[in-house]
C-alpha atoms as a PDB file:
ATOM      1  CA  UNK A   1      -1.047 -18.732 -23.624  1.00  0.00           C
ATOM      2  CA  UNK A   2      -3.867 -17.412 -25.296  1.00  0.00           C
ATOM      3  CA  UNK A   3      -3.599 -14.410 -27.821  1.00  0.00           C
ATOM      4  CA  UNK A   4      -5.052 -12.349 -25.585  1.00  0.00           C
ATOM      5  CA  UNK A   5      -3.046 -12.728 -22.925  1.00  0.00           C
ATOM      6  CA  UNK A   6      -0.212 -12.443 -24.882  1.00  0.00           C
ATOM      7  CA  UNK A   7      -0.940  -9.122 -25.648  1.00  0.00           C
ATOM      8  CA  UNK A   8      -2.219  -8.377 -22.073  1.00  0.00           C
ATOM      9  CA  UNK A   9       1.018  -9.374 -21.254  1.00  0.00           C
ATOM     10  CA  UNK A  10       3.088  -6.801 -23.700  1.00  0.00           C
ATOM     11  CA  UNK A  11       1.423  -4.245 -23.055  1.00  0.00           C
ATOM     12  CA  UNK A  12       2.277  -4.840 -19.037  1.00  0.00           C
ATOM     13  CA  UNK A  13       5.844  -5.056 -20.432  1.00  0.00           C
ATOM     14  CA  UNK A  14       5.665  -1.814 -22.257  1.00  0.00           C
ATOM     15  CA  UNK A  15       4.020   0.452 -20.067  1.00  0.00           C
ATOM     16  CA  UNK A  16       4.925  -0.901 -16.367  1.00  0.00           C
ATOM     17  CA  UNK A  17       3.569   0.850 -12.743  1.00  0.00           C
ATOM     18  CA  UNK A  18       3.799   0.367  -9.519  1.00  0.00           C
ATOM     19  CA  UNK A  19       0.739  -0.429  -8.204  1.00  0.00           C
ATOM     20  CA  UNK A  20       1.437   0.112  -4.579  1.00  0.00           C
ATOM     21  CA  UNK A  21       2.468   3.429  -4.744  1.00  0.00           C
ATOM     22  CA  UNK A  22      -0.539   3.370  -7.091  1.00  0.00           C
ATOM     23  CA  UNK A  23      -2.281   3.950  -3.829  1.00  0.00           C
ATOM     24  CA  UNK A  24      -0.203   6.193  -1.738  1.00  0.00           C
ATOM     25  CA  UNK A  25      -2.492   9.126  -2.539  1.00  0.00           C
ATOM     26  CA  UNK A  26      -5.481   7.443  -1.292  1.00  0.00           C
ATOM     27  CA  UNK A  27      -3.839   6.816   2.068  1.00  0.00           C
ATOM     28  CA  UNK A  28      -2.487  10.787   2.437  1.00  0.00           C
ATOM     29  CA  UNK A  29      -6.605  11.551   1.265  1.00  0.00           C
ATOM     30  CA  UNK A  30      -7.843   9.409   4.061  1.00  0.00           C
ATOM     31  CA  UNK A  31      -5.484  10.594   7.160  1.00  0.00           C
ATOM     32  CA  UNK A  32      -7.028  11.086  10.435  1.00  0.00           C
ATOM     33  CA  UNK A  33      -7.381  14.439  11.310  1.00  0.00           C
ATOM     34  CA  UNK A  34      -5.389  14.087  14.496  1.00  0.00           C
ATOM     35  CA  UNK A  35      -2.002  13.287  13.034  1.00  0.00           C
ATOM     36  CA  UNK A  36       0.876  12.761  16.193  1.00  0.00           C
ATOM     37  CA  UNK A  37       2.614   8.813  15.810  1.00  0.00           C
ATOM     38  CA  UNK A  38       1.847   6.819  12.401  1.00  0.00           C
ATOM     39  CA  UNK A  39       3.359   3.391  11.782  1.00  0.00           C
ATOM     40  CA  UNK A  40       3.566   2.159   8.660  1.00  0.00           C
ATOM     41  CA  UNK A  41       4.118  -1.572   8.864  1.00  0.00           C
ATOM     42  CA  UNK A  42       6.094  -3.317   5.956  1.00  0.00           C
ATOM     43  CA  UNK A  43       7.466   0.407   4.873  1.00  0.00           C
ATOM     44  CA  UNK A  44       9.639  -1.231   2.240  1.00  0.00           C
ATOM     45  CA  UNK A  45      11.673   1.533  -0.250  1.00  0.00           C
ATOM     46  CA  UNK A  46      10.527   4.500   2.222  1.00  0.00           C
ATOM     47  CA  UNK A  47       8.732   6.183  -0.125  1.00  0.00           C
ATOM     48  CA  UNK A  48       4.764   6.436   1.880  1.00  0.00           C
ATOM     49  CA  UNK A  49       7.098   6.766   5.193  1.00  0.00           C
ATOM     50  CA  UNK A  50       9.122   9.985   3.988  1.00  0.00           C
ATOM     51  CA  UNK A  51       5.255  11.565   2.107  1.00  0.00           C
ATOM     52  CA  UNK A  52       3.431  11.099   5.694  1.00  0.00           C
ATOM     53  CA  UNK A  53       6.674  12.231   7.503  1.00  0.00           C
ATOM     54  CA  UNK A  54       5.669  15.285   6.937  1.00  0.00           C
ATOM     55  CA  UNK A  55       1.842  15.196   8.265  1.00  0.00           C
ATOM     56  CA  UNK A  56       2.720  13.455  11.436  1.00  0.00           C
ATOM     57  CA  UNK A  57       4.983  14.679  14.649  1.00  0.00           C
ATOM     58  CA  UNK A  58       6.419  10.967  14.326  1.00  0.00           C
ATOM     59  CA  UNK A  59       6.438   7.964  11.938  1.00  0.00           C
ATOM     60  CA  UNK A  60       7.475   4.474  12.737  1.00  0.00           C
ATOM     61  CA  UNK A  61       8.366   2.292  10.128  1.00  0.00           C
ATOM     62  CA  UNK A  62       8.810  -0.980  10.299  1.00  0.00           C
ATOM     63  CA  UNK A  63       9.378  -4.074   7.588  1.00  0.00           C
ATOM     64  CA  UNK A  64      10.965  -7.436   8.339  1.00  0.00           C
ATOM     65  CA  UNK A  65      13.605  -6.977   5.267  1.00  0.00           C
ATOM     66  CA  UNK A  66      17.048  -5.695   6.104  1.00  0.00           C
ATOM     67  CA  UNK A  67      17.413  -4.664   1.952  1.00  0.00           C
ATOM     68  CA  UNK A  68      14.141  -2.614   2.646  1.00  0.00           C
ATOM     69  CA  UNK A  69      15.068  -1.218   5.339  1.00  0.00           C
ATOM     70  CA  UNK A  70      18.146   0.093   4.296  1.00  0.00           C
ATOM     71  CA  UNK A  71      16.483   1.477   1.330  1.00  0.00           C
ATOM     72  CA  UNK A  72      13.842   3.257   4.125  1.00  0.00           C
ATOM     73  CA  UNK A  73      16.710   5.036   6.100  1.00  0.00           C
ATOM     74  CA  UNK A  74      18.561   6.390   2.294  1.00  0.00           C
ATOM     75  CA  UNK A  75      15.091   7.399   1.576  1.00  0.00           C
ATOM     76  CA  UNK A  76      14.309   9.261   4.751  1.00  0.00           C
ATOM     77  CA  UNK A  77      18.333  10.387   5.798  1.00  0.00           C
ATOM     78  CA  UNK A  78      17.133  13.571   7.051  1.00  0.00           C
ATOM     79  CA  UNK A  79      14.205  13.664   8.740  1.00  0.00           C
ATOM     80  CA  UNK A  80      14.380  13.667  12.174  1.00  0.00           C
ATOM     81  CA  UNK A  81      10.278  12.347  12.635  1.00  0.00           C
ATOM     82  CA  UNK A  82      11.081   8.894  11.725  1.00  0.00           C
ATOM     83  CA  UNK A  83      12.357   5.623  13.153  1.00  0.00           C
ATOM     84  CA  UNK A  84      12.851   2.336  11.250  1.00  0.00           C
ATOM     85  CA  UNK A  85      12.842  -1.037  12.285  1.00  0.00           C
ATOM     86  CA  UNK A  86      11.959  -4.581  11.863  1.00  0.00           C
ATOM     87  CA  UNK A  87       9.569  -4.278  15.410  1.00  0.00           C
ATOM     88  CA  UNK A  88       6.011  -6.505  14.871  1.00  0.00           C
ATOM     89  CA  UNK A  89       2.755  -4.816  15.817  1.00  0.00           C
ATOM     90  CA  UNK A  90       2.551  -7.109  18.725  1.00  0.00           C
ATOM     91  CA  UNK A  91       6.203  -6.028  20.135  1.00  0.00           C
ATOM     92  CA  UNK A  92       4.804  -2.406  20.335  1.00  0.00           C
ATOM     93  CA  UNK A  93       3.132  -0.525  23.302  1.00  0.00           C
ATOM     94  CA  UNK A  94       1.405   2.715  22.658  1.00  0.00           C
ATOM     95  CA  UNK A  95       2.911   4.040  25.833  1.00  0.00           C
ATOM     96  CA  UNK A  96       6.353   3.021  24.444  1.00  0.00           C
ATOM     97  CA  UNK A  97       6.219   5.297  21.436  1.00  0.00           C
ATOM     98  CA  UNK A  98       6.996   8.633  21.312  1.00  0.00           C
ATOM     99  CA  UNK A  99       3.502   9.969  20.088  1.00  0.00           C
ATOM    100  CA  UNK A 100      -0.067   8.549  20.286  1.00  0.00           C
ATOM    101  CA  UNK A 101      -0.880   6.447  17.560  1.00  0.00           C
ATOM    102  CA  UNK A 102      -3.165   7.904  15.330  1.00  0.00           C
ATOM    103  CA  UNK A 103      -2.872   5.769  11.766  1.00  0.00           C
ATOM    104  CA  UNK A 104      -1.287   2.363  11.245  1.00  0.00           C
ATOM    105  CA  UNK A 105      -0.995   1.793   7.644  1.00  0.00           C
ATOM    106  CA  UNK A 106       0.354  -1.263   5.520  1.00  0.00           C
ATOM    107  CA  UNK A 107       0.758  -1.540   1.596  1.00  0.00           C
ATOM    108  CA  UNK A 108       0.815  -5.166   0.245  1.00  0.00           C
ATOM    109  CA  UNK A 109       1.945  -6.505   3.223  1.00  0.00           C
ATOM    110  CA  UNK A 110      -1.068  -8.172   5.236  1.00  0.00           C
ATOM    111  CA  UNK A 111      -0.881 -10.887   3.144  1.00  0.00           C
ATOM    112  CA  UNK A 112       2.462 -11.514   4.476  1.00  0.00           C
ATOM    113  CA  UNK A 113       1.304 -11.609   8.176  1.00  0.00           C
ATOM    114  CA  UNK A 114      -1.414 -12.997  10.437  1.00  0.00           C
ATOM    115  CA  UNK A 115      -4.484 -11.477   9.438  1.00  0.00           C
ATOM    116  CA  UNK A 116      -6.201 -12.127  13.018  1.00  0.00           C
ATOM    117  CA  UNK A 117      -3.224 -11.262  14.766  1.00  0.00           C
ATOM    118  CA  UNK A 118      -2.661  -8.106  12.901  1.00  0.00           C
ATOM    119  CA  UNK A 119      -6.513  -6.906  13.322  1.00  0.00           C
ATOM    120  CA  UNK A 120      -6.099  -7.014  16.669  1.00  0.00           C
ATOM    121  CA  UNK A 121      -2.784  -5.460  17.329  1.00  0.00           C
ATOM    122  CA  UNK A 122      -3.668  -2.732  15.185  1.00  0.00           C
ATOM    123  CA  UNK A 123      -7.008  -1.962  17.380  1.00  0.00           C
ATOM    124  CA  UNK A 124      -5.299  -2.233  20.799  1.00  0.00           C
ATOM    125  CA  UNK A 125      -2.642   0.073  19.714  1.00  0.00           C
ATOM    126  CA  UNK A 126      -4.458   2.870  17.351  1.00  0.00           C
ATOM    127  CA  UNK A 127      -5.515   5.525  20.190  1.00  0.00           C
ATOM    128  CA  UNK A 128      -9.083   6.553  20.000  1.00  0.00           C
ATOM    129  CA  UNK A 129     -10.328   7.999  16.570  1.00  0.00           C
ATOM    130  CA  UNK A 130      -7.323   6.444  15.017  1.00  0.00           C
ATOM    131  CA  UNK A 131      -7.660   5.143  11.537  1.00  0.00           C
ATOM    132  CA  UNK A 132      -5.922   2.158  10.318  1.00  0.00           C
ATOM    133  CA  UNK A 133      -5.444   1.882   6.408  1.00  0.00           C
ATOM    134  CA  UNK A 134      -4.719  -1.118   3.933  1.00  0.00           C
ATOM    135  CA  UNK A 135      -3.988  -1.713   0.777  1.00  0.00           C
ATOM    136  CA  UNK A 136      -3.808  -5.343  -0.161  1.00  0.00           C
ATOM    137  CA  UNK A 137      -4.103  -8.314  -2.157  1.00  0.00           C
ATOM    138  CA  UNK A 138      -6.256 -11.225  -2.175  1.00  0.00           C
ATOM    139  CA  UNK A 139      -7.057 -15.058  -3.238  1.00  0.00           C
ATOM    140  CA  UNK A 140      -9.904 -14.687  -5.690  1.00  0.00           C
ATOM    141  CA  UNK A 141     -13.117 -17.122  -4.731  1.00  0.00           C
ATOM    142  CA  UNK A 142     -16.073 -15.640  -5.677  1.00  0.00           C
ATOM    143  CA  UNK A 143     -18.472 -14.523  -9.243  1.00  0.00           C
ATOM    144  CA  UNK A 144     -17.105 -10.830  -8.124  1.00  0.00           C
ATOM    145  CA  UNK A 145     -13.563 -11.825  -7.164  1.00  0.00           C
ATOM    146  CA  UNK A 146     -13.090 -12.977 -10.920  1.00  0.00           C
ATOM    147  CA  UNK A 147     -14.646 -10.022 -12.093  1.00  0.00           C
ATOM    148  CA  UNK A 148     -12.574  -7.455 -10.912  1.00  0.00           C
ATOM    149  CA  UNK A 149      -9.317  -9.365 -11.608  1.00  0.00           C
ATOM    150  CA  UNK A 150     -11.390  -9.446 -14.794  1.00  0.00           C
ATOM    151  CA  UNK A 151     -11.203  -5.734 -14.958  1.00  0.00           C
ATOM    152  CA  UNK A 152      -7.827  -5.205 -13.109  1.00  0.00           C
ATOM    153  CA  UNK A 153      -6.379  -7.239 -16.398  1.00  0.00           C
ATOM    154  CA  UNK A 154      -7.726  -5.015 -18.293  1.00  0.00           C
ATOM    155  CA  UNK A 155      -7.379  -1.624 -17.082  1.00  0.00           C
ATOM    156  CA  UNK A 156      -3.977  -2.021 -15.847  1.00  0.00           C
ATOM    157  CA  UNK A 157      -2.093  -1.708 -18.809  1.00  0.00           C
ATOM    158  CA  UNK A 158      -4.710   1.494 -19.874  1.00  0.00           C
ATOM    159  CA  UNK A 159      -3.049   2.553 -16.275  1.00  0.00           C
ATOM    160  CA  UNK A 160       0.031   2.003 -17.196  1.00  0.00           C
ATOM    161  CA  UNK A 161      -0.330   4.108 -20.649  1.00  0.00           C
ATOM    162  CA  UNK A 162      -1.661   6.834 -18.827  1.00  0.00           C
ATOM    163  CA  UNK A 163       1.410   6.654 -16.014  1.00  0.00           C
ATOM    164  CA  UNK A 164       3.963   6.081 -19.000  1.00  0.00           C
ATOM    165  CA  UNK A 165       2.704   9.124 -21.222  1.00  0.00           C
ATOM    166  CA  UNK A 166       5.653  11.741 -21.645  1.00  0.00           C
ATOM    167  CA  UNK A 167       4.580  15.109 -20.125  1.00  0.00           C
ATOM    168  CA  UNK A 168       2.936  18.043 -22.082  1.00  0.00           C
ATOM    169  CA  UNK A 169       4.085  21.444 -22.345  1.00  0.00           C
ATOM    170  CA  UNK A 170       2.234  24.604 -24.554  1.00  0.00           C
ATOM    171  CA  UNK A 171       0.078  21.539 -25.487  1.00  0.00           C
ATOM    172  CA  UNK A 172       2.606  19.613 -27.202  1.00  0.00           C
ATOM    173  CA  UNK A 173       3.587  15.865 -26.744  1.00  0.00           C
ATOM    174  CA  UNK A 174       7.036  16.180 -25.376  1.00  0.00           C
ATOM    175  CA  UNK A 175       9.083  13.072 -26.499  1.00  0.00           C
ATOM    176  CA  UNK A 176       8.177   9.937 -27.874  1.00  0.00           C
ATOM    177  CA  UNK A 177       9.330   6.136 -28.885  1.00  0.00           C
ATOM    178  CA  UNK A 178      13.075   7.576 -29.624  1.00  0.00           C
ATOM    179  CA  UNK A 179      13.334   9.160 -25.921  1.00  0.00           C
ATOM    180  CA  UNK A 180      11.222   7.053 -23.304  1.00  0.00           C
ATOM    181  CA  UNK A 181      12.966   5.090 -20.876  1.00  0.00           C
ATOM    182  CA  UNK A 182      13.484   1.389 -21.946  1.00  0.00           C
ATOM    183  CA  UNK A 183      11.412  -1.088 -20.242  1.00  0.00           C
ATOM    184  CA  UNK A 184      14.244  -1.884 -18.009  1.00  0.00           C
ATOM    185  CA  UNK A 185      14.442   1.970 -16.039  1.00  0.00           C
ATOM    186  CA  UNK A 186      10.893   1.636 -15.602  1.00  0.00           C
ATOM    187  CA  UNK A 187       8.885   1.674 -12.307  1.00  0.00           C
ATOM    188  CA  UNK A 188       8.283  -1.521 -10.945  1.00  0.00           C
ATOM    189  CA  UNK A 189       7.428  -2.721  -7.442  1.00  0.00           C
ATOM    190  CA  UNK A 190      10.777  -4.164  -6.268  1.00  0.00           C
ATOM    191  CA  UNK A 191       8.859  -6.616  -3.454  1.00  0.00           C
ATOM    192  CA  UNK A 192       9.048  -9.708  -2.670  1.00  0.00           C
ATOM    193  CA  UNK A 193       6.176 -11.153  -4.025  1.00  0.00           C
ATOM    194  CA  UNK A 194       3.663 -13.711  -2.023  1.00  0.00           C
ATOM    195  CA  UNK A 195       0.754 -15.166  -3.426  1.00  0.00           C
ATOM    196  CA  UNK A 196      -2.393 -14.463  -1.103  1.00  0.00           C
ATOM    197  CA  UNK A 197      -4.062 -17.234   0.644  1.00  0.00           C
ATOM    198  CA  UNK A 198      -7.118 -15.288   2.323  1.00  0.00           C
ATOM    199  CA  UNK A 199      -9.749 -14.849  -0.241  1.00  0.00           C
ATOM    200  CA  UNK A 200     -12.083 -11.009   0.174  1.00  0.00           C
ATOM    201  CA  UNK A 201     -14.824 -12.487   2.036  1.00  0.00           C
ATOM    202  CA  UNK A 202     -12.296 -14.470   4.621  1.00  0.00           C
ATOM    203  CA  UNK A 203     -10.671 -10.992   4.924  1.00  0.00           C
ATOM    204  CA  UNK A 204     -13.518  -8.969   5.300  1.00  0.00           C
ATOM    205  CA  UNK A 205     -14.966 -11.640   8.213  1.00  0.00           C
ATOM    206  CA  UNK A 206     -11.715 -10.875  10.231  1.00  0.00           C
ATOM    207  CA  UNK A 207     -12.061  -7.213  10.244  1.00  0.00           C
ATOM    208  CA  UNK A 208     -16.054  -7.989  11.589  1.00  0.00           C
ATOM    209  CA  UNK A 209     -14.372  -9.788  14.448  1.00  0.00           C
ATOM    210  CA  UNK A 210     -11.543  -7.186  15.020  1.00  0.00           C
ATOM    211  CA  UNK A 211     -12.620  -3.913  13.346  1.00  0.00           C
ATOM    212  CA  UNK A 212     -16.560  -3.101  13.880  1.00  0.00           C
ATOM    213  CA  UNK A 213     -17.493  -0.871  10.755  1.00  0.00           C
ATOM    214  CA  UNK A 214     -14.591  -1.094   8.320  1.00  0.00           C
ATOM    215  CA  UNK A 215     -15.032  -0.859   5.307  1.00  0.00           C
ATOM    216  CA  UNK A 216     -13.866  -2.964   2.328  1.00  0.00           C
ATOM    217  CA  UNK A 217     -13.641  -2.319  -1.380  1.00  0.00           C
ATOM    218  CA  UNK A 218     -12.032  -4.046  -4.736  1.00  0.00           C
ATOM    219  CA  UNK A 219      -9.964  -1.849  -6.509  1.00  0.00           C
ATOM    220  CA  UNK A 220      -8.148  -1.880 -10.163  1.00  0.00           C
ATOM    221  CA  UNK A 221      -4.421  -2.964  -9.940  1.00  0.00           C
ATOM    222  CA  UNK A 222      -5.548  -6.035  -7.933  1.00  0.00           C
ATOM    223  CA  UNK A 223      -5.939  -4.507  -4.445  1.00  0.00           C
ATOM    224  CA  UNK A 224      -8.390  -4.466  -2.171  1.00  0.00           C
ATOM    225  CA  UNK A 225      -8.595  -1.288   0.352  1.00  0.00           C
ATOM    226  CA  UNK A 226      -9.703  -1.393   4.090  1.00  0.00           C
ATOM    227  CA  UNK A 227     -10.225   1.518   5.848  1.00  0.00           C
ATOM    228  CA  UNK A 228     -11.267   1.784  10.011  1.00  0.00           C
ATOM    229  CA  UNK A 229     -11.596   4.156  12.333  1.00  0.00           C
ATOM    230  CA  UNK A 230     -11.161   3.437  15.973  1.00  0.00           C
ATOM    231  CA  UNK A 231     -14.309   4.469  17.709  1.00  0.00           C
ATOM    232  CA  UNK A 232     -14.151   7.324  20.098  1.00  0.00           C
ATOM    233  CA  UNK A 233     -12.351  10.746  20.758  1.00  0.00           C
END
């Protein structure tokens, strides 16, 4: 290991972030403005499910992990909006749930599933206008791949300094080395983790076949974002 990324790598150590929930407010800021039946498809800890519980009439979440799922219904105990399950895309009708579907959203968890497959579900279920949202992760191939994994390594421990720092008040630094959490209590995504096998591009061809119009983007944190909207009203 070179120098470099031994220090890359302490610095991940030291100052540690989830990098899903990372993204959680870019989901809520792109919500369809018709908001009656979500699903949120590998929901894991509950923690996107309970935030767009309360901007939809109904939210279906669904992930294909008992542990996760359990960890869902202690997150959402409570809220009478939302179902959880371990139901596929392709085992639901939109007739069959209790509210239109008007957003299908998944955080690192297309790379788990059929990309083709999910594409499609997703459009033949999201009722018109619907958006469908994704946040996920990639096999780098290309010049611009490698450059922003070039620039995720580098900006995500600057992230994680940023979502470590102890919080201000009257302008002061409140705490420091002797009080922060030990790198042990800090956030990390608990997920099983799966190496991608799609690369952008291969992505990004499947969503031309499936999803006319949606758009693509690298992001820091190595993630990738997809956004769609299903076309009429």
């Amino acid at each position: 290991m070179t120098p470099f990324a031994r220090t890359m790598r302490r610095l991940n150590d030291r100052f540690p972030w989830s990098h899903n929930d990372h993204f959680h407010p870019w989901i809520v800021a792109g919500l369809p403005a018709r908001r009656r039946g979500a699903i949120e498809v590998g929901c894991g800890q509950g923690a996107l499910l309970a935030r767009l519980a309360g901007e939809f009439r109904h939210v279906h979440g669904t992930d294909t992990s008992a542990a996760m799922r359990a960890d869902s219904r202690r997150r959402c105990a409570g809220l009478g909006n939302v179902t959880i399950d371990a139901a596929q895309l392709r085992d639901l009708e939109p007739d069959t749930e209790p509210e239109p579907i008007d957003l299908i959203t998944m955080v690192a968890a297309l790379h788990h599933l059929d990309v083709e497959e999910t594409f499609a579900e997703a459009a033949r279920l999201l009722s018109p206008g619907g958006r469908l949202l994704v946040v996920g992760l990639a096999l780098s191939a290309t010049p611009r791949d490698f450059l922003w994994e070039g620039i995720s390594v580098v900006t995500n421990p600057l992230i994680g300094m940023m979502k470590n720092a102890p919080p201000r008040r009257g302008g002061e630094r409140v705490g420091g080395p002797d009080v922060d959490p030990p790198p042990s209590e800090r956030p990390r995504d608990p997920f099983p983790v799966t190496d991608p096998t799609m690369t952008f591009d291969e992505i990004a061809e499947a969503a031309r076949r499936h999803l006319p119009g949606a758009r693509l983007r690298h992001r820091v944190g190595f993630r990738y974002t997809l956004e769609w909207t299903k076309p009429g009203r």
